[in-house]
Each structure stands twice: as structure tokens, then as C-alpha cells.
Protein backbone atom coordinates (compact mmCIF):
# COMPACT_ATOMS: atom_id res chain seq x y z
CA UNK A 1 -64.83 -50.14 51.72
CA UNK A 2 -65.23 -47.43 54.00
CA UNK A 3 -61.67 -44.91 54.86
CA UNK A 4 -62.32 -45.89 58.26
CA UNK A 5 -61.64 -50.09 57.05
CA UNK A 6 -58.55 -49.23 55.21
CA UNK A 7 -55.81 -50.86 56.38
CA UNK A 8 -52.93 -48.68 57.06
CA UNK A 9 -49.35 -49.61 55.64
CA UNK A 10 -46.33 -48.99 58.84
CA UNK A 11 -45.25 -45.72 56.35
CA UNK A 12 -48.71 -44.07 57.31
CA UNK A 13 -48.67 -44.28 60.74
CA UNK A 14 -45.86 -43.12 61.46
CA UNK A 15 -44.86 -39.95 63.00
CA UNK A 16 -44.57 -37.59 60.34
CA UNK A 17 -42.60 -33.76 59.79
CA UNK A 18 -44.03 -31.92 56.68
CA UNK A 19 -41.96 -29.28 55.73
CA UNK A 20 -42.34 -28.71 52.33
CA UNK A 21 -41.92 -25.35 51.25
CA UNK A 22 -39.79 -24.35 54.46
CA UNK A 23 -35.84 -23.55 53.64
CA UNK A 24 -32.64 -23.53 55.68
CA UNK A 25 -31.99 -23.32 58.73
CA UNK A 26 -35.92 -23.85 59.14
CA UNK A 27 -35.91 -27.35 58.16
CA UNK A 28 -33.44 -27.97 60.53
CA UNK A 29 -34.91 -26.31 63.56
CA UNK A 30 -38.19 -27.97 62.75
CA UNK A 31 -36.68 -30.78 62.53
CA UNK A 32 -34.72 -31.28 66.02
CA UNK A 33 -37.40 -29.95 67.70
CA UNK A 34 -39.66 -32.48 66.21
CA UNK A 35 -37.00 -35.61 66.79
CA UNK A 36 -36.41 -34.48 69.94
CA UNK A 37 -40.13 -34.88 71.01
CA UNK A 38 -39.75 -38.29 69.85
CA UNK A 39 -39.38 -41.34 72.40
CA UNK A 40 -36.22 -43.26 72.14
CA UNK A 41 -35.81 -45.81 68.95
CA UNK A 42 -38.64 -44.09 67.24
CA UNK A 43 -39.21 -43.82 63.84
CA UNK A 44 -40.02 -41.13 61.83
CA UNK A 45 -40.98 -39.69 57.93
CA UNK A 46 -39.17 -36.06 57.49
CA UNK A 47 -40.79 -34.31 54.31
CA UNK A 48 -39.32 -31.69 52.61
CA UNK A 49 -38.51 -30.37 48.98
CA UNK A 50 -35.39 -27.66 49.76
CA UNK A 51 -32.43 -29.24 47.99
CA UNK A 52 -29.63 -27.56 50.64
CA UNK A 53 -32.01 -29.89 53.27
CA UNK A 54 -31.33 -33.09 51.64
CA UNK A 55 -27.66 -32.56 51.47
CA UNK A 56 -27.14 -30.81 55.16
CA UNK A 57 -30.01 -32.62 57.19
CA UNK A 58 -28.10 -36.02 57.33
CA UNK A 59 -24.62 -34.15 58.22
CA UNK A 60 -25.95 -31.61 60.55
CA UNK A 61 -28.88 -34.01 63.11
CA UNK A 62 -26.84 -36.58 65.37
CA UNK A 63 -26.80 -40.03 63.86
CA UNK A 64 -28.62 -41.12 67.33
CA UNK A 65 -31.61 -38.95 65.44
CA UNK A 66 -31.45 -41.53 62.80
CA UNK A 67 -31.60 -39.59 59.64
């Protein structure tokens, strides 16, 4: 099977942020700009590895942003 017959699971195609390596307040500029380029009711993967952004990234983006 060819990579171009794959099939592709919903988690790969969607939109995705990678911001791994990138700390505070990057993550969070990054990541409004990013959702905010979004259409309504989207859905999208945020990836990052900076402990502060796991706890603040859910308090600090509006719920409407759906993190």
C-alpha cells in the first residue's frame, strides 16, 4: 500500500498547531492567532510540551475557542 492509499483517521486531518518547544506567552499568542483563523465550530489539535501551557491554555483562550 502506497502513503498516497492510506486512509486517514479524523485526528490527521485536522487542523493542527505544533508548538513544541515554544514557552509562555508564545504558546498562547500562537495559539489565538491560529484559532482565530479558524471557521466557526471547527476543530482543532494544539501541540505543545511547556507544562505552564497545559495548565494556563484552557483558563486563559475563551471557551467559544474550545480548548
Amino acid at each position: 500500500m502506497s502513503p498516497d492509499d492510506q486512509v486517514r483517521t479524523p485526528e490527521e486531518e485536522l487542523p493542527s498547531l505544533d508548538l513544541l518547544g515554544e514557552i509562555c506567552p508564545m504558546t498562547f499568542v500562537r495559539s489565538r492567532v491560529f484559532l482565530a483563523s479558524l471557521e466557526a465550530d471547527s476543530v482543532a489539535r494544539l501541540i505543545f510540551d511547556h507544562e505552564p501551557a497545559r495548565r494556563s491554555l484552557p483558563r486563559r483562550l475563551p471557551a467559544s475557542q474550545g480548548i
